[in-house]
Each structure stands twice: as C-alpha cells, then as structure tokens.
N, C-alpha and C. Protein backbone atom coordinates (compact mmCIF):
# COMPACT_ATOMS: atom_id res chain seq x y z
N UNK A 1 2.43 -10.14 -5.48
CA UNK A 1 1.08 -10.40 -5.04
C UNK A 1 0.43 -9.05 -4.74
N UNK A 2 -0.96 -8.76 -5.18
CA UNK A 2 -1.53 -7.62 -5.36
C UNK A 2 -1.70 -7.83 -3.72
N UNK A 3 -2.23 -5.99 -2.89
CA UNK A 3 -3.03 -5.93 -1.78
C UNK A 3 -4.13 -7.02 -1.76
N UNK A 4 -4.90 -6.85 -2.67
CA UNK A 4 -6.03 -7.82 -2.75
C UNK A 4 -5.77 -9.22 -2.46
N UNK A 5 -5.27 -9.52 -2.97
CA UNK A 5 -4.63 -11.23 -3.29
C UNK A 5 -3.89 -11.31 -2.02
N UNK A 6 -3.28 -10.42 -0.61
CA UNK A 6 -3.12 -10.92 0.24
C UNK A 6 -4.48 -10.88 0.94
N UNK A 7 -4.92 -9.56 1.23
CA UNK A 7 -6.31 -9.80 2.08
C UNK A 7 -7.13 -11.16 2.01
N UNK A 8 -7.40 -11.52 0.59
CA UNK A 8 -8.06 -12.50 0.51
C UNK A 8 -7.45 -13.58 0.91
N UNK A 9 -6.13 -13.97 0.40
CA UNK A 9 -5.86 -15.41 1.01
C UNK A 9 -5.49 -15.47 2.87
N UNK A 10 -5.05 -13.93 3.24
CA UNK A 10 -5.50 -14.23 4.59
C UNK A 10 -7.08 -13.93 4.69
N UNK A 11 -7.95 -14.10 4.49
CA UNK A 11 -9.67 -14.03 5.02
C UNK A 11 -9.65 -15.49 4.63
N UNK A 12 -9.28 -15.94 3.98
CA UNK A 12 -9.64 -17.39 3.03
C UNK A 12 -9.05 -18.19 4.11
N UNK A 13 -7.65 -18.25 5.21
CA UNK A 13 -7.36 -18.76 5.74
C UNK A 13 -7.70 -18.73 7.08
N UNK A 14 -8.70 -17.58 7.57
CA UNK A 14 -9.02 -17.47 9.04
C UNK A 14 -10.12 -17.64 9.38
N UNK A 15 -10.15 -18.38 10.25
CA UNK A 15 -12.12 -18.67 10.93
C UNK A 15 -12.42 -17.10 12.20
N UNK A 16 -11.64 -16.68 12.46
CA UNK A 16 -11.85 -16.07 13.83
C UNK A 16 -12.31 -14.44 12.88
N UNK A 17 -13.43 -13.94 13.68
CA UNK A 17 -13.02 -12.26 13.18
C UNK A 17 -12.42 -11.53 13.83
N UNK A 18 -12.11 -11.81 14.63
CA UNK A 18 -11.06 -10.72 15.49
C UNK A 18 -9.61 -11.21 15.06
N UNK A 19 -9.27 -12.20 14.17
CA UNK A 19 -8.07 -12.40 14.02
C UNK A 19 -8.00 -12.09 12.55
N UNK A 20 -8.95 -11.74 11.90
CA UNK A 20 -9.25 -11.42 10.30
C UNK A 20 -8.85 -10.06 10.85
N UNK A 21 -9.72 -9.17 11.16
CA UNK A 21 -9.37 -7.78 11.76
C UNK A 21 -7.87 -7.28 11.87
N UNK A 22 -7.44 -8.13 13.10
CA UNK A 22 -5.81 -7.70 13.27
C UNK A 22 -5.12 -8.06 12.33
N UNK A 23 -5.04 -9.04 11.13
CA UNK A 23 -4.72 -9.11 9.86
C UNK A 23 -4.31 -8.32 9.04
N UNK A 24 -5.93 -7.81 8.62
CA UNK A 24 -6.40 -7.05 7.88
C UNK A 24 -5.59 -5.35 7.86
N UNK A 25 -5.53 -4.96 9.43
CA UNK A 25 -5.42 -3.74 9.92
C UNK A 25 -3.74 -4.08 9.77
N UNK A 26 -2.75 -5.24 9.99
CA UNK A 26 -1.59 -5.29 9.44
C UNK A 26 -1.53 -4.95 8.31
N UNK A 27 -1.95 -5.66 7.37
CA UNK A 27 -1.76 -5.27 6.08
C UNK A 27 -2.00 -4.07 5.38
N UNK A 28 -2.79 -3.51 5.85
CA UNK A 28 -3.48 -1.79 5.82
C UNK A 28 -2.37 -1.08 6.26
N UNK A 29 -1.44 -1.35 7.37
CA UNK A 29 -0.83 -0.86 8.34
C UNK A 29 0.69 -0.93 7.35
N UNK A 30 1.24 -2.04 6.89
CA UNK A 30 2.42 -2.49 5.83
C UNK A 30 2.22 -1.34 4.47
N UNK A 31 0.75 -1.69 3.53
CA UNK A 31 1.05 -0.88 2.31
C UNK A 31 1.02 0.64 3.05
N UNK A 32 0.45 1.18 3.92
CA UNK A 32 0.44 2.84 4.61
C UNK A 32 2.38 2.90 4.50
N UNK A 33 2.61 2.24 5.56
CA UNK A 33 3.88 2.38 5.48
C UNK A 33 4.66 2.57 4.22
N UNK A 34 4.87 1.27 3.39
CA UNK A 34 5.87 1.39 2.04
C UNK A 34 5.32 2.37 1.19
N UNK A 35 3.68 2.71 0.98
CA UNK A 35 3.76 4.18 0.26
C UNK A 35 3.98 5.45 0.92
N UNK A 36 4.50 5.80 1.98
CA UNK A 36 4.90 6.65 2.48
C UNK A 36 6.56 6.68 2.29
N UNK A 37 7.32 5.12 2.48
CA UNK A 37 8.51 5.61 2.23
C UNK A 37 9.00 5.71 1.01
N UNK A 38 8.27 5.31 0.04
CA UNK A 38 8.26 5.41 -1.39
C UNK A 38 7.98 7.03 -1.44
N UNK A 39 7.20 7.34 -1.58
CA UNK A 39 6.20 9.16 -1.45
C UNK A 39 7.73 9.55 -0.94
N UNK A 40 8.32 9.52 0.29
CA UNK A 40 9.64 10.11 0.73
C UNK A 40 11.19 9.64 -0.23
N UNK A 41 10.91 8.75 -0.53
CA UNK A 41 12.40 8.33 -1.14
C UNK A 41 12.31 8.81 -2.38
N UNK A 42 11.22 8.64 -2.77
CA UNK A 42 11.74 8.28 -4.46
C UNK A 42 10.81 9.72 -5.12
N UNK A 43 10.04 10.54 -4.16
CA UNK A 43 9.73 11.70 -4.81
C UNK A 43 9.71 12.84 -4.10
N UNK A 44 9.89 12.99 -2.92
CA UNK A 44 10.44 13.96 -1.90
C UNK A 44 11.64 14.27 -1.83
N UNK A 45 12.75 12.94 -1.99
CA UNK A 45 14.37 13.19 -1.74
C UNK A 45 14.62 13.47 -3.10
N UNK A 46 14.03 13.00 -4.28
CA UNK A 46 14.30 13.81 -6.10
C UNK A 46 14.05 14.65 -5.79
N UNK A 47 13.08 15.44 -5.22
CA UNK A 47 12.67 16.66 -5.67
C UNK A 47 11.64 16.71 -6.95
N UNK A 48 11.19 15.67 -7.39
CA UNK A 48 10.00 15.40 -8.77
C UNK A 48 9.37 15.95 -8.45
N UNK A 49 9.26 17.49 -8.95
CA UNK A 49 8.37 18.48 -8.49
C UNK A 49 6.88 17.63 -9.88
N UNK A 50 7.05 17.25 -10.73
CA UNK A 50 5.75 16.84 -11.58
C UNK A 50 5.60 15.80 -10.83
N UNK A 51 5.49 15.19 -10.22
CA UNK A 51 5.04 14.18 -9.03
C UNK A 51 4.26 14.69 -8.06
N UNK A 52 5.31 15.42 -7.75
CA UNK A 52 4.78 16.37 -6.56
C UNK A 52 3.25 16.75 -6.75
N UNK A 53 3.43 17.48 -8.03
CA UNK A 53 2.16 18.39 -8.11
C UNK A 53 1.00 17.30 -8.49
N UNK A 54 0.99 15.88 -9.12
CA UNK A 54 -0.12 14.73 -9.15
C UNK A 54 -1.12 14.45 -7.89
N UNK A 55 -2.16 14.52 -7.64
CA UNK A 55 -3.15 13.91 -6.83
C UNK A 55 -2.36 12.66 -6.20
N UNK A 56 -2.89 12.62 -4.87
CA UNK A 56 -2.47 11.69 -3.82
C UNK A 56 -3.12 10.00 -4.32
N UNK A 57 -4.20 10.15 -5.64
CA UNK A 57 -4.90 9.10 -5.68
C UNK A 57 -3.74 8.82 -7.29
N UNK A 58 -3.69 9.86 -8.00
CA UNK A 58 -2.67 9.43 -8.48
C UNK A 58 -0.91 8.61 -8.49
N UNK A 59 -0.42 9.38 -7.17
CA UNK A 59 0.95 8.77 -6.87
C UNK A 59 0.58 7.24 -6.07
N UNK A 60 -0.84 7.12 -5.89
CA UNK A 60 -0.95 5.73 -4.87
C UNK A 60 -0.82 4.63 -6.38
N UNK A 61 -1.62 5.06 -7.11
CA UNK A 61 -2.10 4.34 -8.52
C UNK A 61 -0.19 3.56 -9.07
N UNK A 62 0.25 4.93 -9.10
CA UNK A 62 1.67 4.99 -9.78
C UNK A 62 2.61 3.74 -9.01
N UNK A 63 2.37 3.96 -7.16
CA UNK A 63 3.26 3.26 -6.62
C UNK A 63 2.05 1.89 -6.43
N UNK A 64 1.20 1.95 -6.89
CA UNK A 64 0.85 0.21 -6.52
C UNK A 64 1.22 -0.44 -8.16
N UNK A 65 1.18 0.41 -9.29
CA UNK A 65 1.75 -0.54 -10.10
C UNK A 65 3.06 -0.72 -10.08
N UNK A 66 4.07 0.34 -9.86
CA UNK A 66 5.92 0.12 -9.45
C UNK A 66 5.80 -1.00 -8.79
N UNK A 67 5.23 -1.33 -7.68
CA UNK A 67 5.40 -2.36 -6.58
C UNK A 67 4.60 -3.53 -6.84
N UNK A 68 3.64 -3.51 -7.96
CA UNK A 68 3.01 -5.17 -8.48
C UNK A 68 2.09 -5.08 -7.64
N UNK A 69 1.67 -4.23 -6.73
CA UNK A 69 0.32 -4.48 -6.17
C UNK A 69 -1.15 -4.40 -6.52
C-alpha cells in the first residue's frame, strides 16, 4: 500500500481533525523512520558510494519504489 493510499483511507475513515492530524503526523513519523533505516542499512553500512553521491530526492524516489510505496 502506497503512503498515499494509507493517508487517504485513514482521512476517509476519520470525522475528528485533531485525530486526522495525529494520524497523519504517525504516518509521516513511520515512512521518516523506515527511510532513514533503509538510507543506514542498505547504503551507509555498503558503503554505495554511487548512492551516496544521488540527491536526497533521488534515494527517497529509489526507496519508495523498493518498498511499494
């Protein structure tokens, strides 16, 4: 399930905005996390120096398609 496709089916399921919010800011809070330990595992602990050197908008691109998001 893409980022998108959760946000939406949680907005689709909540009446409250303050409970859309704390949601929202989870889920923001989850993908921050797994592309960071991705960014650390899988191209910091290689050493993929051609990784390395890609734009931050690039390695996000890379790890939301690895991960189906």
């Amino acid at each position: 399930m893409t980022l998108k496709d959760k946000i939406y089916d949680f907005v689709r399921e909540s009446s409250h905005a303050e409970l859309i919010t704390r949601g929202i800011e989870d889920i923001a809070d989850d993908f921050a996390i797994g592309f960071a330990e991705w960014y650390e595992e899988e191209i910091l602990a290689k050493g993929d120096y051609n990784m390395i050197a890609k734009s931050k908008i690039q390695l996000l691109e890379i790890y939301k398609k690895e991960k189906g998001l």
